[in-house]
C-alpha atoms as a PDB file:
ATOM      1  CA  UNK A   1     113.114 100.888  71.077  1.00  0.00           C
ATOM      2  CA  UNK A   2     112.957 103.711  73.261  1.00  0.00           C
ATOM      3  CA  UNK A   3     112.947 103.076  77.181  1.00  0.00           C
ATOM      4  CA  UNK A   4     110.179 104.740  78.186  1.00  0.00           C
ATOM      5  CA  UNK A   5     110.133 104.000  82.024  1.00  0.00           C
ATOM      6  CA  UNK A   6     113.669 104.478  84.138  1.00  0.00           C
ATOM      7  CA  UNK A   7     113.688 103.345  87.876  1.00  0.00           C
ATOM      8  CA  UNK A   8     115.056 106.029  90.052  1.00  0.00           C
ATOM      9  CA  UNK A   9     114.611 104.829  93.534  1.00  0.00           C
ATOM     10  CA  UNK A  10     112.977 101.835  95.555  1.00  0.00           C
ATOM     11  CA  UNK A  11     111.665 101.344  99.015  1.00  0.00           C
ATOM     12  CA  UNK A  12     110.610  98.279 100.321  1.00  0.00           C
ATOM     13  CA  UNK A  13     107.340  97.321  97.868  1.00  0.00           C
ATOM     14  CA  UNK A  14     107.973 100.719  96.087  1.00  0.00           C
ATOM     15  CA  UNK A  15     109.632 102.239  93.358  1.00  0.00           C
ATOM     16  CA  UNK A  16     109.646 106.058  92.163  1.00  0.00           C
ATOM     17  CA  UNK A  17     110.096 105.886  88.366  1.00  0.00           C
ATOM     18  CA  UNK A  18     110.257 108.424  85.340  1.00  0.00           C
ATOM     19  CA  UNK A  19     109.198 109.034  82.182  1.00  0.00           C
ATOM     20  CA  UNK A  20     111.977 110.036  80.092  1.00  0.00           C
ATOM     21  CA  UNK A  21     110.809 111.665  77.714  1.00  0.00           C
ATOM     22  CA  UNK A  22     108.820 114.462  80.168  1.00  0.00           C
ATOM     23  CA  UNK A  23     111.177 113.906  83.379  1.00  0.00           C
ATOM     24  CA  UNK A  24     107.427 113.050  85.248  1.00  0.00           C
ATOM     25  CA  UNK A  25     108.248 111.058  88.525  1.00  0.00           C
ATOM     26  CA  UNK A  26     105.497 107.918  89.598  1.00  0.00           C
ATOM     27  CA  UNK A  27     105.117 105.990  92.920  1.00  0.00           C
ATOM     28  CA  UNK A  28     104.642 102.627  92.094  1.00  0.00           C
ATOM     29  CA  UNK A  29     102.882 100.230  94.853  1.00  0.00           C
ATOM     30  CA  UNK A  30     102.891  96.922  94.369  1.00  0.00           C
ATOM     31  CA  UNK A  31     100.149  94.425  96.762  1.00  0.00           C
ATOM     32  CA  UNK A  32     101.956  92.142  98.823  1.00  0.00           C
ATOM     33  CA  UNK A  33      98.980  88.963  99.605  1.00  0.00           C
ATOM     34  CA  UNK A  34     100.716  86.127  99.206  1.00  0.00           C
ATOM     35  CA  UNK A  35      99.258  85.249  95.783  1.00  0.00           C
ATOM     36  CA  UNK A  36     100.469  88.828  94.471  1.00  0.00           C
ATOM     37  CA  UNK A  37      97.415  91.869  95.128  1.00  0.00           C
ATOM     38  CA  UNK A  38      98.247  94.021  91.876  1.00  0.00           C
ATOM     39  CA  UNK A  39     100.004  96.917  91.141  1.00  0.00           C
ATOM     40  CA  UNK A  40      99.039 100.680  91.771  1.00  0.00           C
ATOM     41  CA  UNK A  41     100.367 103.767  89.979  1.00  0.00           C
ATOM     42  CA  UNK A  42     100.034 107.441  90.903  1.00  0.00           C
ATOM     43  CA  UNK A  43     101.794 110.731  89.478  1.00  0.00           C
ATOM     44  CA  UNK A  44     104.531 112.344  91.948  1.00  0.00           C
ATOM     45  CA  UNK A  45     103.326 116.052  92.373  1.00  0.00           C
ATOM     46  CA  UNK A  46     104.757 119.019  94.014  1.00  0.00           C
ATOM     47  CA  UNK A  47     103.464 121.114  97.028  1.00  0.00           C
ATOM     48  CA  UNK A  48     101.838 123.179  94.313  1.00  0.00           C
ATOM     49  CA  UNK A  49      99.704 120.566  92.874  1.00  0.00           C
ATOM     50  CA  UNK A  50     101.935 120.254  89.647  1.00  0.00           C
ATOM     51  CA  UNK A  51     103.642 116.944  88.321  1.00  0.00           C
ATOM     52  CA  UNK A  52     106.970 116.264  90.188  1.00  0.00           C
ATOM     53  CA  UNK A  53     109.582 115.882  87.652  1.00  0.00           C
ATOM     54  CA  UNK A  54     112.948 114.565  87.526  1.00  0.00           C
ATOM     55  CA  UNK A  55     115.784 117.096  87.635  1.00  0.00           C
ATOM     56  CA  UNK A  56     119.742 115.912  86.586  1.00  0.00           C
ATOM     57  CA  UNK A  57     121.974 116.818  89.852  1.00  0.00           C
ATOM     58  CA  UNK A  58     119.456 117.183  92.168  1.00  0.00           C
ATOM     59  CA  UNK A  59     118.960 114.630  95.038  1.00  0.00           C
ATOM     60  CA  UNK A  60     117.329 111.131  94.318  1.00  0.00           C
ATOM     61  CA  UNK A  61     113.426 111.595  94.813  1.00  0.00           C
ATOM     62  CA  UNK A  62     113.320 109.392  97.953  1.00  0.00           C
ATOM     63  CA  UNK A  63     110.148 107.841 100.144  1.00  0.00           C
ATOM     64  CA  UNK A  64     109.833 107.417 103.653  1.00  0.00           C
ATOM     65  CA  UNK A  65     106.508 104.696 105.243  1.00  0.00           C
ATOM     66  CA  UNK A  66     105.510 107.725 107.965  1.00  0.00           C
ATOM     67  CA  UNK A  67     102.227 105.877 109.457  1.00  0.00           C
ATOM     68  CA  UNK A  68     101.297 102.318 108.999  1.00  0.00           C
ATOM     69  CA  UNK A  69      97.706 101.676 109.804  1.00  0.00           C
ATOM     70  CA  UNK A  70      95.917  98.263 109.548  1.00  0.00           C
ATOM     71  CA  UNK A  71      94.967  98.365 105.873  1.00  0.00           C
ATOM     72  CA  UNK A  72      96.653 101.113 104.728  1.00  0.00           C
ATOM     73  CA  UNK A  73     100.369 103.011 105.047  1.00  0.00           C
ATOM     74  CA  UNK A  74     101.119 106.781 104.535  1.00  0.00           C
ATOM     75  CA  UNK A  75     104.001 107.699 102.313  1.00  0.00           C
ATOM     76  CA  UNK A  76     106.256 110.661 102.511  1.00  0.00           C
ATOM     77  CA  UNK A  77     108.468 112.038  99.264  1.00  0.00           C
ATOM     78  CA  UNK A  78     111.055 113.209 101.195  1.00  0.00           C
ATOM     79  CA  UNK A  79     112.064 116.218  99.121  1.00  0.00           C
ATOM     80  CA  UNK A  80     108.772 117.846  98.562  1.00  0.00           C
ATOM     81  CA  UNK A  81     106.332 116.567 101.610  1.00  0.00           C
ATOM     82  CA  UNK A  82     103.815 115.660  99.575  1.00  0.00           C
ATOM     83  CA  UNK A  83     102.045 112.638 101.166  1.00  0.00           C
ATOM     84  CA  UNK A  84     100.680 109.472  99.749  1.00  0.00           C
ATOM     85  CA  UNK A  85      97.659 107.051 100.887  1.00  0.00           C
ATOM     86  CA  UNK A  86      97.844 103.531  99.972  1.00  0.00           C
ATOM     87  CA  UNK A  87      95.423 101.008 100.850  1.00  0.00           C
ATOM     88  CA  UNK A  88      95.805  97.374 100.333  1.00  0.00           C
ATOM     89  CA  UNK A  89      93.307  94.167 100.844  1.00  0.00           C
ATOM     90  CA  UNK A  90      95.415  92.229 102.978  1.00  0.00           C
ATOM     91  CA  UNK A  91      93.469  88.469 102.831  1.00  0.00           C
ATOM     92  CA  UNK A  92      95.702  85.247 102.278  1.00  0.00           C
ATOM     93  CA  UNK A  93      94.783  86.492  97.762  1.00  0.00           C
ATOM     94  CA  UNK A  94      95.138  89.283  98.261  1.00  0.00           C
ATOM     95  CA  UNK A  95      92.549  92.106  97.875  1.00  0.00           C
ATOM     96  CA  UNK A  96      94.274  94.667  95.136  1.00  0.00           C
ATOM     97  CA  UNK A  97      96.155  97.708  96.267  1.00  0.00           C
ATOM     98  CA  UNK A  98      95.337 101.675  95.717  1.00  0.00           C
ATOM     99  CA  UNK A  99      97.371 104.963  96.031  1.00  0.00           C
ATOM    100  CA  UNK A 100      96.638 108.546  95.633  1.00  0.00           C
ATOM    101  CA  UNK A 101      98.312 111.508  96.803  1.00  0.00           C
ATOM    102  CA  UNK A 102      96.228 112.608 100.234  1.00  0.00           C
ATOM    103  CA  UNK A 103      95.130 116.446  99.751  1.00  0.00           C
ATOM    104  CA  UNK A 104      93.912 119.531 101.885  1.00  0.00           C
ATOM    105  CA  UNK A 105      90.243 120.744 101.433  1.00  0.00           C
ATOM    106  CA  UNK A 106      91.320 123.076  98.671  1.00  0.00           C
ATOM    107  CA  UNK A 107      92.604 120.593  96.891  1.00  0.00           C
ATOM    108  CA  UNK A 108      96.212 121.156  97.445  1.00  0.00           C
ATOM    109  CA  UNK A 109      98.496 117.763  98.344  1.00  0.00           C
ATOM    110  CA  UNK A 110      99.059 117.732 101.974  1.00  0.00           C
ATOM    111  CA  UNK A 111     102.215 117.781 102.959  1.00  0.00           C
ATOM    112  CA  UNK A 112     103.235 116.893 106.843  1.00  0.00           C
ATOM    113  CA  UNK A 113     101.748 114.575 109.692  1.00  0.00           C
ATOM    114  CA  UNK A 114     101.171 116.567 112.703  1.00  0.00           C
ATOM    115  CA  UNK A 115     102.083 114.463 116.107  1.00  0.00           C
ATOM    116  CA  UNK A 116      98.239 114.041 116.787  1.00  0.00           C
ATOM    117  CA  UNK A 117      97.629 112.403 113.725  1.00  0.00           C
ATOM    118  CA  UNK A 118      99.898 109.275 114.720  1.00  0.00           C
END
Protein backbone atom coordinates (compact mmCIF):
# COMPACT_ATOMS: atom_id res chain seq x y z
CA UNK A 1 0.00 0.00 0.00
CA UNK A 2 1.02 3.31 -0.89
CA UNK A 3 2.00 5.83 2.02
CA UNK A 4 0.01 8.49 1.39
CA UNK A 5 0.91 10.90 4.32
CA UNK A 6 4.92 11.53 5.17
CA UNK A 7 5.78 13.62 8.35
CA UNK A 8 8.20 16.31 7.54
CA UNK A 9 8.54 18.33 10.63
CA UNK A 10 6.99 18.64 14.27
CA UNK A 11 6.65 21.35 16.81
CA UNK A 12 5.43 20.89 20.06
CA UNK A 13 1.48 19.65 19.38
CA UNK A 14 2.23 20.10 15.59
CA UNK A 15 3.31 18.40 12.68
CA UNK A 16 3.72 19.74 8.93
CA UNK A 17 3.04 16.69 6.73
CA UNK A 18 2.82 15.88 2.86
CA UNK A 19 1.05 14.27 0.47
CA UNK A 20 3.26 12.36 -1.67
CA UNK A 21 1.81 11.96 -4.39
CA UNK A 22 1.18 16.08 -5.04
CA UNK A 23 4.20 17.31 -2.69
CA UNK A 24 1.04 19.48 -0.78
CA UNK A 25 2.35 20.45 2.78
CA UNK A 26 -0.54 20.36 5.98
CA UNK A 27 -0.33 21.81 9.55
CA UNK A 28 -1.66 19.41 11.71
CA UNK A 29 -3.00 20.65 15.33
CA UNK A 30 -3.77 18.36 17.64
CA UNK A 31 -6.15 19.61 21.14
CA UNK A 32 -4.31 19.18 24.17
CA UNK A 33 -7.51 18.93 27.22
CA UNK A 34 -6.54 16.39 29.18
CA UNK A 35 -9.05 13.85 27.80
CA UNK A 36 -7.59 14.56 24.15
CA UNK A 37 -9.68 17.86 22.22
CA UNK A 38 -9.40 16.43 18.51
CA UNK A 39 -7.40 16.97 15.73
CA UNK A 40 -7.39 19.96 13.17
CA UNK A 41 -6.05 19.98 9.60
CA UNK A 42 -5.39 22.91 7.28
CA UNK A 43 -3.50 23.18 3.77
CA UNK A 44 0.08 25.00 3.95
CA UNK A 45 -0.21 27.88 1.31
CA UNK A 46 2.18 30.33 -0.06
CA UNK A 47 2.22 34.22 0.17
CA UNK A 48 0.33 33.97 -3.09
CA UNK A 49 -2.59 32.12 -1.87
CA UNK A 50 -1.47 28.80 -3.65
CA UNK A 51 -0.89 25.31 -1.89
CA UNK A 52 2.63 25.15 -0.28
CA UNK A 53 4.29 22.16 -1.59
CA UNK A 54 7.16 20.15 -0.70
CA UNK A 55 10.35 20.73 -2.69
CA UNK A 56 13.54 17.91 -2.49
CA UNK A 57 16.74 20.08 -1.25
CA UNK A 58 15.10 22.86 -0.06
CA UNK A 59 14.95 23.66 3.72
CA UNK A 60 12.54 21.65 6.08
CA UNK A 61 9.10 23.62 6.10
CA UNK A 62 9.46 24.69 9.77
CA UNK A 63 6.80 26.49 12.41
CA UNK A 64 7.42 28.94 14.90
CA UNK A 65 4.22 29.67 18.10
CA UNK A 66 4.64 33.78 17.40
CA UNK A 67 1.62 34.93 19.85
CA UNK A 68 -0.07 32.84 22.39
CA UNK A 69 -3.34 34.29 23.47
CA UNK A 70 -5.76 32.72 26.05
CA UNK A 71 -7.67 30.40 23.74
CA UNK A 72 -5.88 30.58 20.83
CA UNK A 73 -1.93 30.65 19.44
CA UNK A 74 -0.64 32.21 16.14
CA UNK A 75 1.62 30.11 13.99
CA UNK A 76 4.37 31.21 11.72
CA UNK A 77 5.79 28.86 8.59
CA UNK A 78 9.00 30.08 8.80
CA UNK A 79 9.94 29.96 5.13
CA UNK A 80 7.01 31.62 3.57
CA UNK A 81 5.33 33.96 6.50
CA UNK A 82 2.21 32.80 6.03
CA UNK A 83 0.42 32.82 9.43
CA UNK A 84 -1.88 30.40 11.09
CA UNK A 85 -4.87 30.86 13.76
CA UNK A 86 -5.64 28.07 15.97
CA UNK A 87 -8.15 28.08 18.56
CA UNK A 88 -8.65 25.45 21.10
CA UNK A 89 -11.47 24.82 24.00
CA UNK A 90 -9.26 24.54 26.79
CA UNK A 91 -11.86 22.91 29.71
CA UNK A 92 -10.55 19.86 31.87
CA UNK A 93 -12.45 17.57 28.14
CA UNK A 94 -11.43 19.44 26.23
CA UNK A 95 -13.42 21.69 23.82
CA UNK A 96 -12.08 20.57 20.08
CA UNK A 97 -9.41 22.53 18.33
CA UNK A 98 -9.56 24.72 14.88
CA UNK A 99 -6.92 26.17 12.44
CA UNK A 100 -7.03 28.21 9.38
CA UNK A 101 -4.55 30.22 7.72
CA UNK A 102 -5.32 34.11 9.00
CA UNK A 103 -5.74 36.36 5.70
CA UNK A 104 -5.68 40.15 4.60
CA UNK A 105 -9.02 41.78 3.45
CA UNK A 106 -8.33 40.73 -0.11
CA UNK A 107 -8.12 37.53 0.73
CA UNK A 108 -4.46 37.03 0.55
CA UNK A 109 -2.72 34.94 3.73
CA UNK A 110 -1.17 37.40 5.97
CA UNK A 111 2.08 37.07 6.46
CA UNK A 112 3.97 39.07 9.52
CA UNK A 113 2.93 40.33 13.13
CA UNK A 114 3.63 43.91 13.42
CA UNK A 115 5.04 44.88 17.15
CA UNK A 116 1.54 46.45 17.99
CA UNK A 117 -0.22 43.45 17.41
CA UNK A 118 1.59 41.58 20.44
Amino acid sequence: MHKILERIASYDHYEVVMDTRASVLYLVAEGRGAHGGGIAITPMLNRDGSPRTHIIGNPEPIIRKVYDGDYYEIMEDIITGVLYLVAEGRGAHGGGVAITPMLHRNGSPRTHIADDDR
